[in-house]
Every structure is written in structure tokens, then in C-alpha cells.
Protein backbone atom coordinates (compact mmCIF):
# COMPACT_ATOMS: atom_id res chain seq x y z
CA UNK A 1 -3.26 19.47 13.38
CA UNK A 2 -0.80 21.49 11.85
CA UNK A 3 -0.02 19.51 8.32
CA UNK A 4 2.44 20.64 5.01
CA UNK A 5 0.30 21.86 1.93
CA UNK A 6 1.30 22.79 -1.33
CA UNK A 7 -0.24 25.40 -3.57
CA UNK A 8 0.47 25.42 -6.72
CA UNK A 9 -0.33 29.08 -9.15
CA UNK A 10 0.43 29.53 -12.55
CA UNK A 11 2.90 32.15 -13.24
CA UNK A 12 3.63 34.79 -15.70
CA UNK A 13 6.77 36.24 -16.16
CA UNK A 14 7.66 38.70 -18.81
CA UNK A 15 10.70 38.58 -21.26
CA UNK A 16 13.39 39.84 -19.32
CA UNK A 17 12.32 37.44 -16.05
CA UNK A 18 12.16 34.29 -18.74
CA UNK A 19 15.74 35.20 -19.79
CA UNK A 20 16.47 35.04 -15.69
CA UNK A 21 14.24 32.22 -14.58
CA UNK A 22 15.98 30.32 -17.41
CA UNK A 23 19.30 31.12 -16.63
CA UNK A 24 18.56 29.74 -12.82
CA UNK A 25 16.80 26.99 -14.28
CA UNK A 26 20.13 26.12 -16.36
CA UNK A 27 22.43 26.70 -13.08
CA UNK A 28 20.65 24.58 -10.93
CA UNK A 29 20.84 22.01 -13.69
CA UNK A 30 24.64 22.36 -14.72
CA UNK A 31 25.62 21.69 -10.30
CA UNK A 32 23.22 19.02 -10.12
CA UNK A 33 25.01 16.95 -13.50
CA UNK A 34 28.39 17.95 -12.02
CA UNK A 35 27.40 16.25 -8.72
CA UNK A 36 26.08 13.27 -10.44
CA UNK A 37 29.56 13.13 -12.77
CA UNK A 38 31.31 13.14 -9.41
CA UNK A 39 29.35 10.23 -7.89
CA UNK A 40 29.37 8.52 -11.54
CA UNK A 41 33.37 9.08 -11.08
CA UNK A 42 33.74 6.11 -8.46
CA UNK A 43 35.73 3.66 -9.10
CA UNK A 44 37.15 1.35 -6.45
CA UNK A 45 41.15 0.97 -7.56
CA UNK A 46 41.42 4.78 -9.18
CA UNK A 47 38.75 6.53 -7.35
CA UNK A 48 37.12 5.37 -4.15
CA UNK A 49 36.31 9.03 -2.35
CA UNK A 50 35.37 10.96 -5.47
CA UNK A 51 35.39 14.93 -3.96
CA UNK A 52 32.30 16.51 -4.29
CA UNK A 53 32.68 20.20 -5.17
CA UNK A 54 29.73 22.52 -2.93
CA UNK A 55 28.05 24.88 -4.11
CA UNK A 56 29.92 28.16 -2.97
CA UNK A 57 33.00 26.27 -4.35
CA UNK A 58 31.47 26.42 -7.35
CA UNK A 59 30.17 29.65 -7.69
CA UNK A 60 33.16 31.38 -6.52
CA UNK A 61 34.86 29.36 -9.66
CA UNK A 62 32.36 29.92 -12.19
CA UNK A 63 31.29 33.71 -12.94
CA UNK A 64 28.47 33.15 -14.45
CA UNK A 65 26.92 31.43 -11.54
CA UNK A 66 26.82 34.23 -9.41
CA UNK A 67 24.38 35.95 -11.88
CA UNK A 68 21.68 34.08 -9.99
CA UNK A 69 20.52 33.45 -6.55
CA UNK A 70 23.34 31.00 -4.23
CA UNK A 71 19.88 29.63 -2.54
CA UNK A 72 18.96 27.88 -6.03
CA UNK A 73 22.09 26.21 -5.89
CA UNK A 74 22.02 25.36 -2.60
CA UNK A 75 19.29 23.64 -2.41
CA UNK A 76 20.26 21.54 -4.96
CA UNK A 77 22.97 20.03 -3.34
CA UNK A 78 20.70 19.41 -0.28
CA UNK A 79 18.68 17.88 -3.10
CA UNK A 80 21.86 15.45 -4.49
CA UNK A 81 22.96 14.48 -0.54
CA UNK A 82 19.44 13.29 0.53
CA UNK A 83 19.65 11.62 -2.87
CA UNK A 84 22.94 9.79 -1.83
CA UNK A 85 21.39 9.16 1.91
CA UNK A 86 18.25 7.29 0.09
CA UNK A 87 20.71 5.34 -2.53
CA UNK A 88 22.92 3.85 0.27
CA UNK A 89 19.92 3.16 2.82
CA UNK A 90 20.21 -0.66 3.18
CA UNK A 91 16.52 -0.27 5.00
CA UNK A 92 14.74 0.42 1.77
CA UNK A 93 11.98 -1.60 0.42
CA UNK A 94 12.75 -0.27 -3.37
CA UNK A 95 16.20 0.69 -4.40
CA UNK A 96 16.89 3.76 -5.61
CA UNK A 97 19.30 3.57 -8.62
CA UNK A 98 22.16 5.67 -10.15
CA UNK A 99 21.30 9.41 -10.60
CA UNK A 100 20.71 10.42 -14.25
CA UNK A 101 21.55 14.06 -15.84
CA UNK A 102 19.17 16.27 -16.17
CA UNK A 103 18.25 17.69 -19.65
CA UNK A 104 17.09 21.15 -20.53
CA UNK A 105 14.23 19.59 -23.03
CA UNK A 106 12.21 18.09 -19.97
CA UNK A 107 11.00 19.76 -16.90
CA UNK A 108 12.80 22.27 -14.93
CA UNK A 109 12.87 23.63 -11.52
CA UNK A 110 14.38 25.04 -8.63
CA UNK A 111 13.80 25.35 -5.16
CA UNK A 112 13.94 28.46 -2.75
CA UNK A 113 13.18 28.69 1.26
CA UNK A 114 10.81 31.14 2.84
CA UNK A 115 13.54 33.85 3.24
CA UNK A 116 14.21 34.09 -0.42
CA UNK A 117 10.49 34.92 -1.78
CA UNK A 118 7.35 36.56 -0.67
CA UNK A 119 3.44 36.30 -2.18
CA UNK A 120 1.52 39.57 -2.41
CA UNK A 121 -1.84 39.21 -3.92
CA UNK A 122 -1.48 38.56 -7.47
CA UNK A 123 2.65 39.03 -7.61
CA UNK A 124 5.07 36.93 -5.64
CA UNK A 125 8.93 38.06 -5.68
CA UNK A 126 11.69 36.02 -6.07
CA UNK A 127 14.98 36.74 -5.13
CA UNK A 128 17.80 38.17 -8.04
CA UNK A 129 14.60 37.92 -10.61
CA UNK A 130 11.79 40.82 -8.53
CA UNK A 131 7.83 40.51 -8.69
CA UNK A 132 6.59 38.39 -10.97
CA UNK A 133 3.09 38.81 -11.81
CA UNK A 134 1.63 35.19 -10.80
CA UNK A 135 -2.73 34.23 -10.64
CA UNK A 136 -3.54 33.35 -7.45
CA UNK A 137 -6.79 31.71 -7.93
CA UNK A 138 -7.07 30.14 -4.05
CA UNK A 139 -6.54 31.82 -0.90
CA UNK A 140 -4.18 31.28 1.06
CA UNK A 141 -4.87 30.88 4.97
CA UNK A 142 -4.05 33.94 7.51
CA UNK A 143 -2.00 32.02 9.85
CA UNK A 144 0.12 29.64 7.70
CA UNK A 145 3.36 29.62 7.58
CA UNK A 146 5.87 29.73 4.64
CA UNK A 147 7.97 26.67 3.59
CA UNK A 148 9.33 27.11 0.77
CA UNK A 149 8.79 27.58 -2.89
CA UNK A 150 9.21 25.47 -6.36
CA UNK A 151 9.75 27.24 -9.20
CA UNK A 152 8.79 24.95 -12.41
CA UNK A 153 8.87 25.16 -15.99
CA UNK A 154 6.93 22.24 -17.66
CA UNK A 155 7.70 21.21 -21.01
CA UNK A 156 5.34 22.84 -23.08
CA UNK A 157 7.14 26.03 -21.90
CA UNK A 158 4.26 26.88 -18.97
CA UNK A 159 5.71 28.50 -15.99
CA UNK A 160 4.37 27.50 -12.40
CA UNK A 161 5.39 28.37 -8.63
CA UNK A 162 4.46 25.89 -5.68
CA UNK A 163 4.70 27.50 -2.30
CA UNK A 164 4.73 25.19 0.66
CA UNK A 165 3.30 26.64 3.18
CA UNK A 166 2.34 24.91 7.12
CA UNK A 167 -0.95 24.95 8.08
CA UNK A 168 -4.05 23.91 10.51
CA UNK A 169 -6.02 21.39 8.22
CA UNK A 170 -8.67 20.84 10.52
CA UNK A 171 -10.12 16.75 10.16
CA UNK A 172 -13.75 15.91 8.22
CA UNK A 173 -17.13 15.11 10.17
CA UNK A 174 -16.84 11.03 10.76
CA UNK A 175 -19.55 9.69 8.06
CA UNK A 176 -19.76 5.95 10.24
CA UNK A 177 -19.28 4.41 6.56
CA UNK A 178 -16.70 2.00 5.16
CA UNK A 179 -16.29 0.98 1.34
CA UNK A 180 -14.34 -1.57 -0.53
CA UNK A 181 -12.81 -0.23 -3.99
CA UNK A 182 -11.74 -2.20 -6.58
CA UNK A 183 -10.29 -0.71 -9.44
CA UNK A 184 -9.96 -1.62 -12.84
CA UNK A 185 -9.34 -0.65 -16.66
CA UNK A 186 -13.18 -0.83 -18.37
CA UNK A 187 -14.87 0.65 -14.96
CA UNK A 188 -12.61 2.83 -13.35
CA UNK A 189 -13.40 1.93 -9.68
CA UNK A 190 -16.81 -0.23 -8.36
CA UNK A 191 -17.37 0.44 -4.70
CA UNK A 192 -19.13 -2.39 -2.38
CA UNK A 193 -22.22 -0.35 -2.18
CA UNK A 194 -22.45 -0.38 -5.35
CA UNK A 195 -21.77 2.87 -6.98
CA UNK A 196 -18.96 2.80 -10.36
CA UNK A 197 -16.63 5.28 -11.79
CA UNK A 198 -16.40 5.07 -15.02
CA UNK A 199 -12.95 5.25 -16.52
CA UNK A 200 -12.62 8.21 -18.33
CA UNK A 201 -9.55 7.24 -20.78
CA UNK A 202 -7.92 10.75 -21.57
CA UNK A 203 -4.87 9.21 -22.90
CA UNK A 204 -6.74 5.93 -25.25
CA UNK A 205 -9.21 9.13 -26.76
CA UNK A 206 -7.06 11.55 -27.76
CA UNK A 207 -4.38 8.43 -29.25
CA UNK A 208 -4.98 9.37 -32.86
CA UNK A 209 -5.20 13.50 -32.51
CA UNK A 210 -1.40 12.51 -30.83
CA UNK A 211 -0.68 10.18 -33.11
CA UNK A 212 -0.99 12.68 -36.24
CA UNK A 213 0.97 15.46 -34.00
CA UNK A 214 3.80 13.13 -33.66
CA UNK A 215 3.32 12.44 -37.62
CA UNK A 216 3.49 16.05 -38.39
CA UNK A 217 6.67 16.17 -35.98
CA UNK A 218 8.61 13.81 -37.58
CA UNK A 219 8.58 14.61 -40.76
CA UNK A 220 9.71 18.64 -39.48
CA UNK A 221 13.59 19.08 -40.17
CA UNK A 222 15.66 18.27 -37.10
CA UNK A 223 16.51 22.24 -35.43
CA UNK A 224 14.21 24.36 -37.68
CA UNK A 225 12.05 26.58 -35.84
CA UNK A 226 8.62 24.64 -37.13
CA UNK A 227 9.73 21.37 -35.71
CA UNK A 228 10.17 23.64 -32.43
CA UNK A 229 6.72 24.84 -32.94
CA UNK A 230 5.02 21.24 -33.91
CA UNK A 231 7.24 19.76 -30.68
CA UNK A 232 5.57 22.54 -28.39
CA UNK A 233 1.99 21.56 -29.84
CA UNK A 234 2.95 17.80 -28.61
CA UNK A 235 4.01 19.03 -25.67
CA UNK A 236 0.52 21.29 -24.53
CA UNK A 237 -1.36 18.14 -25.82
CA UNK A 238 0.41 15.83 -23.24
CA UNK A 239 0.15 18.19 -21.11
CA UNK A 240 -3.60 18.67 -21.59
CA UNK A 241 -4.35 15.15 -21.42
CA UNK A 242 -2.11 15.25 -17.44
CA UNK A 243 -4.46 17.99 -16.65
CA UNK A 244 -7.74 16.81 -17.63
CA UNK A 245 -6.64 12.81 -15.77
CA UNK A 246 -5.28 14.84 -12.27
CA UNK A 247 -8.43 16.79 -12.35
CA UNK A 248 -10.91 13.79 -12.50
CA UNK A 249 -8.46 12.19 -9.78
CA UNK A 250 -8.25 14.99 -7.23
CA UNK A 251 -12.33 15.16 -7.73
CA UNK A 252 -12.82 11.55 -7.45
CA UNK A 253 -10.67 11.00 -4.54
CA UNK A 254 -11.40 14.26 -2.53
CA UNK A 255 -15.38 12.56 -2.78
CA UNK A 256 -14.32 9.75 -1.52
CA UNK A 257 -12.42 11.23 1.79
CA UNK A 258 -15.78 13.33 2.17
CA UNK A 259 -18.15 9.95 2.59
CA UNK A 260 -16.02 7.57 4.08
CA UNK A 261 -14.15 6.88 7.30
CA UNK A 262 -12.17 3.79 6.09
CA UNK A 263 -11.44 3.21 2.42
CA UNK A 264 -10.57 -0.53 1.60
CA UNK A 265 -8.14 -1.10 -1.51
CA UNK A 266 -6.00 -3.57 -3.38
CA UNK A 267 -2.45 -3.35 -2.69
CA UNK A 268 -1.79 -3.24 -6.25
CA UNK A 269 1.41 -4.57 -7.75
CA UNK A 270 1.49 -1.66 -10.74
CA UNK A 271 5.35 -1.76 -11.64
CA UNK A 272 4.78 -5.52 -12.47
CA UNK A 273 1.77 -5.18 -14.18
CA UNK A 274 3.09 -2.23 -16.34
CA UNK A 275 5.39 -5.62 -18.04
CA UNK A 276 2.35 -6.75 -19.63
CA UNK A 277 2.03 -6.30 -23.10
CA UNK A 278 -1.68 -6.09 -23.37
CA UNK A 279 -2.38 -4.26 -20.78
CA UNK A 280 0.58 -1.38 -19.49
CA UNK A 281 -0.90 0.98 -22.00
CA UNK A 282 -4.62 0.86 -20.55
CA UNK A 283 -3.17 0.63 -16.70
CA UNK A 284 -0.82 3.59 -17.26
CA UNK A 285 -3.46 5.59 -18.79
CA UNK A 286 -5.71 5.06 -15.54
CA UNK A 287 -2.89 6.25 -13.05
CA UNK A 288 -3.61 4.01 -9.89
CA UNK A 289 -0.58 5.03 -8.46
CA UNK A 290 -1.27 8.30 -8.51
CA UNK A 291 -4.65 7.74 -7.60
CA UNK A 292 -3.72 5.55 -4.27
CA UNK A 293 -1.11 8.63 -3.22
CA UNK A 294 -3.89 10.89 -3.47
CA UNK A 295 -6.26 9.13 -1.34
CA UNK A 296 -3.50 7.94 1.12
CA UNK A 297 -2.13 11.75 1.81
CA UNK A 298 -5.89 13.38 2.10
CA UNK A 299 -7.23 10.73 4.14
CA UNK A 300 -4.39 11.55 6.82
CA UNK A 301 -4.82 15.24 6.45
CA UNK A 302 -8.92 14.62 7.35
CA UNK A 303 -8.63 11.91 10.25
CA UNK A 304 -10.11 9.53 7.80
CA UNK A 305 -7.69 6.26 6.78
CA UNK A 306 -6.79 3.93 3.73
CA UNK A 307 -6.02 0.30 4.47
CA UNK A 308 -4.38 -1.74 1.56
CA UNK A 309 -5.28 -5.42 1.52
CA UNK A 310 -3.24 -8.26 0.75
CA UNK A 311 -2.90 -8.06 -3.47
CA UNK A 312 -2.59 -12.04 -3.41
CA UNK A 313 -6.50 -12.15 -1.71
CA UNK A 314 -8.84 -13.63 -4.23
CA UNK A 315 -11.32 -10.58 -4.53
CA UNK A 316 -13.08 -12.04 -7.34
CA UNK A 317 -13.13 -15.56 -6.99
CA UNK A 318 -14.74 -15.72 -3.65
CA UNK A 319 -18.41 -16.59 -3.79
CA UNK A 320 -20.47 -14.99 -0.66
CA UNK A 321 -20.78 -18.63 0.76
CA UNK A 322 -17.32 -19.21 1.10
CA UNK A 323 -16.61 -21.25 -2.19
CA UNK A 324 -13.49 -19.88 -4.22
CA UNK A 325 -14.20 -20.32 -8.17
CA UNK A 326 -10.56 -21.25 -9.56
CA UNK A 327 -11.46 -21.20 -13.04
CA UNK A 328 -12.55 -17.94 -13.59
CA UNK A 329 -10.48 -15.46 -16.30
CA UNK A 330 -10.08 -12.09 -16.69
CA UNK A 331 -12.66 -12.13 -19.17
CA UNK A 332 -15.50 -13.24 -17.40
CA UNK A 333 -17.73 -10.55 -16.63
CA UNK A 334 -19.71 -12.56 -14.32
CA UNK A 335 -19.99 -16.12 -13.06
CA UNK A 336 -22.49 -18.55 -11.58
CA UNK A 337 -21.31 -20.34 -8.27
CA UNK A 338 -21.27 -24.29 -8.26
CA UNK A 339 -21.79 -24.33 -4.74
CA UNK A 340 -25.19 -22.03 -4.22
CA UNK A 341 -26.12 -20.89 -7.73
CA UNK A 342 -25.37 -17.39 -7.03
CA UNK A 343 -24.89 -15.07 -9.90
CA UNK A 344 -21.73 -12.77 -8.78
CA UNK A 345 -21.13 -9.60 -10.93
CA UNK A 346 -17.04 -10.26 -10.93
CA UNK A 347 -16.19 -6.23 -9.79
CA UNK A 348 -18.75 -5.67 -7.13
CA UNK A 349 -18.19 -9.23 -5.59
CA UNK A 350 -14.12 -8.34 -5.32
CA UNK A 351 -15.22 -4.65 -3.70
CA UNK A 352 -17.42 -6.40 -1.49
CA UNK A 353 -15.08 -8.83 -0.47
CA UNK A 354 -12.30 -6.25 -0.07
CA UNK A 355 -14.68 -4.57 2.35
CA UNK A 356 -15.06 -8.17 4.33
CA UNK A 357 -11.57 -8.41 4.51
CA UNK A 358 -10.47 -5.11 5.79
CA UNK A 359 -13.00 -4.82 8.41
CA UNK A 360 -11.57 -8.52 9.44
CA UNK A 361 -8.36 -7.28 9.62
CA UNK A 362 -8.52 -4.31 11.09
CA UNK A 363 -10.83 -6.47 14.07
CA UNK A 364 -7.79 -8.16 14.71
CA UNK A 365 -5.58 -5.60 14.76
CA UNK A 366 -7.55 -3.81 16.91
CA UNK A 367 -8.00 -6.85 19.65
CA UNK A 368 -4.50 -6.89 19.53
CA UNK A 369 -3.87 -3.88 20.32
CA UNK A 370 -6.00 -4.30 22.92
CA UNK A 371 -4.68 -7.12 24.12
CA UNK A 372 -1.22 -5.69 24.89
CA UNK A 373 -2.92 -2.26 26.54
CA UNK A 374 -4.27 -4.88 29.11
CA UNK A 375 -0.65 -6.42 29.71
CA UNK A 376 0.97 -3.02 29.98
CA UNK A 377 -1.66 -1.96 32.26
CA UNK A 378 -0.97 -5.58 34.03
């Protein structure tokens, strides 16, 4: 099955291409804040259809616009209307609230489509800027095509392209194995048959070497060049500490796509448990969220599938024989059931119940479905 994939290469440009990816950069940033000053224009009485200048409007106005490539800028007002289509969708679960401008200190980027830049082995061209010299350190396959491509600047001043390109991703041998996952802050994940991840913590080990960076920077005089410097060392350390976490994520959940055909999880409530004071830190540092996405979008390219259960079930607190212990805290380890005198480790009972669970459901989803088969064919 043909499926979208993104590859993303690190690139690196030489002086005269930074002075032009960063003038693109700056253009696609200065339309997409005058959009957002145009929709933050509305007012009901004075303004109720603010006017929405496009991007050839713009350019033809503005000289220095036309120094870069009218694709940039393009697709950054396709960017700012699906934005508007998304904020007025009534059908939403989550709202999506007021646009915010963007700043030139965080991350920057631009898009491109397929007729605007082309890969050849370790340079890939880009249109108004030329070849940029970029290491391509996966191949590519023969018969994909061509998306698009990302150009990004991260903050500790690292340039990267991502080229989206349409492939065949060909689905995984079926293992015949289920697993229930329940994960956590002390032990990253504990499966049902028994194997844990332990959580790794990038962000809780490195907290003092950051803390005495962000010492260093704030005693550095606000626009000298070595508060610059110190604010680029925070920067690489952030970003070292995103690299390192992504890396033991992609691993983690790439092994589990490889072993399993259906992967039972938590639908955790993250957003609201990020409010708690004790705990955000720790749960922010482990990235569920990030770790669920993974999971979800390479179990669909493999033919293998995630199924979220129900984040009010009561994992932990159900004893094997049925008996629900409604005392328990979230400090007890482990706990012996009144009822049969079992001794239930708290994080392998909840993955093992998770794993009950979703096979229960997805029995009666599937004798429904097979229930109304049999009245169509009827």
C-alpha cells in the first residue's frame, strides 16, 4: 500500500546560502504574522470581513519579497487557510485557538512542492538558493514519488530538509501475539508478558548541567555576542536531550510493531495530567504523547494496529479474581488481595488487565460486525 513518508537529512549550506535560506525563512515568517494581524483585526461593529492580502499581492507590493522563491510564500498561505478551516470546524474534538506570531528566535521553516527542488546523491537543490550540499545517510526508494520538501532551521542554528516522498511500505510478517502496555514515570512501559522498559530520564539527568547553562546565561549582558554564544550552548543542549529521548522512542516503538499484531494501551489523559504539580515535570520528560503517535502511525503503515482502552478502566485495582481493591494509592508498589490472597505487582497486573480488556472489546466489536454482515447479506 502506497503510504506518505518523511525523510528527514541534515543539511549544510555555506555562507552565502545561510544569508538566502534566512532571508526565505524571514519572508515566510513576515506573510504568515501579516495574515494572523488580519484575522486578529476582526472586530464585529468596525471590522467583520477583515481582507486578507495573498501572497502575489504581497510580493508585487513589497520588493524585497521577490528576492526569494513565490512557492515559500505560497505555501504559507495554504498553511494560514487550512489553519482558519480547522479553527472554525464546529466538528472538532479539541479547539484550535487564535494563531500566534511567529518569532525569528524559535524554529523556522518553509515549505516547497516537488516542482521546486530535486535530491541528487549527497546535494539537493532548492529553488532561488542552488545545490546545497545535504548528508543523505538513508536511501531513498527507486520508485517513490516526490511530495514535497520542509526546509527547517532549529534553534540551536542546525539546518535540516524533510522531503516527503509517496511510497510502497509493504506490511510486517503477522507475529499471532498481543500485549498490554502500561506506561508509567519510574518504569517506562511494563508489558503483560512481562518484559519492562526502563525510563531513561534524558531531561531529570542532565537538570543540573542545564541548570548551570541557564546560570551562566543569565548573568551574560542582554545583546552581547557571549550571551549569543552561552544562549546557542542552551540551545544544542535541549536539543541534545530531544535527540537522545526521539531516538530511544523510535527504537522502542519500531520493536514493538516488529513483535506484535495488536498493541493494547491506556487512553491517557496527558494535557490534564501535565496540571499536576508533582508530577508534569516527570510526565513531560517521558513524552507519551509522542510515544502513542509513533506507535499509532507505524502500526498502520505495517498492517499491525493500536487499540486505546477506556482511561477511566481500573488497570491496577483489579485483582485476577474479579475483586477491585479501592484503597490502593499511587504509592503502593504492590498489594495483597482481600478476596484470594494474591500478591499483584501494581504495573504488570494493569498491563495484564489492559490486555483482558482489549481482547474483550475488540470480541465484541468484531461479533458486531458480524452481526450486521449477516443482516446485509439477509
Amino acid at each position: 500500500m502506497k503510504r506518505l513518508k518523511a525523510y528527514k537529512f541534515r543539511l549544510y549550506p555555506n555562507k552565502n546560502q545561510e544569508i538566502l535560506l534566512n532571508k526565505t525563512f524571514g519572508c515566510a515568517r513576515y506573510f504568515y504574522n501579516q495574515q494572523v494581524a488580519t484575522f486578529n483585526s476582526f472586530d464585529r461593529d468596525t471590522n467583520p470581513k477583515p481582507i486578507y492580502e495573498t501572497a502575489t499581492q504581497i510580493r508585487n507590493k513589497i520588493e524585497w519579497m521577490r528576492e526569494v522563491s513565490a512557492s515559500a510564500i505560497q505555501q504559507k498561505e495554504i498553511d494560514f487557510k487550512m489553519f482558519k478551516k480547522q479553527h472554525f470546524n464546529l466538528n472538532r474534538k479539541s479547539k484550535v485557538g487564535r494563531p500566534k506570531f511567529k518569532s525569528k528566535n524559535n524554529k523556522q521553516s518553509f515549505r516547497l512542492p516537488n516542482q521546486k527542488f530535486k535530491l541528487k546523491e549527497n546535494k539537493i537543490r532548492i529553488e532561488k538558493i542552488g545545490y546545497i550540499r545535504v548528508k543523505v545517510d538513508r536511501e531513498l526508494p527507486i520508485d517513490c514519488k516526490f511530495m514535497s520538501v520542509t526546509v527547517i532551521k532549529n534553534q540551536s542554528g542546525e539546518y535540516y530538509v524533510s522531503v516527503l516522498v509517496e511510497q510502497e511500505i509493504n506490511h510486517k510478517l503477522k507475529t499471532n501475539k498481543d500485549v498490554g502496555i502500561d506506561l508509567g514515570v519510574k518504569t517506562y512501559s511494563t508489558q503483560s508478558d512481562g518484559v519492562e522498559i526502563n525510563n531513561p530520564k534524558f531531561f531529570s539527568k542532565n537538570q543540573a548541567k542545564l541548570k548551570r547553562l541557564q546560570q551562566h546565561l543569565s548573568r551574560k549582558e542582554k545583546g552581547s555576542k557571549r550571551r549569543y554564544k552561552c544562549k546557542l550552548k542552551v540551545a544544542k543542549f535541549y536539543q541534545k536531550i530531544t535527540n537522545q529521548r526521539d531516538f530511544f522512542l523510535h527504537n522502542y516503538s519500531t520493536q514493538l510493531v516488529n513483535n506484535y499484531d495488536n498493541i493494547f494501551i491506556e487512553d491517557l489523559g496527558v494535557k490534564d495530567m501535565l496540571e499536576s504539580k508533582l508530577m508534569s515535570k516527570s510526565i513531560a520528560d517521558a513524552s507519551w504523547s509522542k510515544f502513542i503517535t509513533m506507535l499509532e502511525y507505524k502500526a498502520k503503515w505495517y498492517g499491525k494496529t493500536v487499540h486505546k482502552i477506556d482511561r477511566y478502566f481500573p488497570s491496577s485495582k483489579l485483582c485476577s479474581c474479579g475483586v477491585k481493591n479501592q484503597e490502593l494509592k499511587l504509592s503502593d508498589r504492590e498489594w495483597v488481595c482481600r478476596s484470594c490472597g494474591t500478591i499483584n505487582q501494581r504495573d504488570l497486573l494493569a498491563a495484564q488487565n489492559i490486555l483482558k480488556e482489549g481482547r474483550r472489546s475488540l470480541g465484541d466489536i468484531t461479533n458486531v460486525e458480524t452481526k450486521v454482515m449477516k443482516s446485509m447479506n439477509r
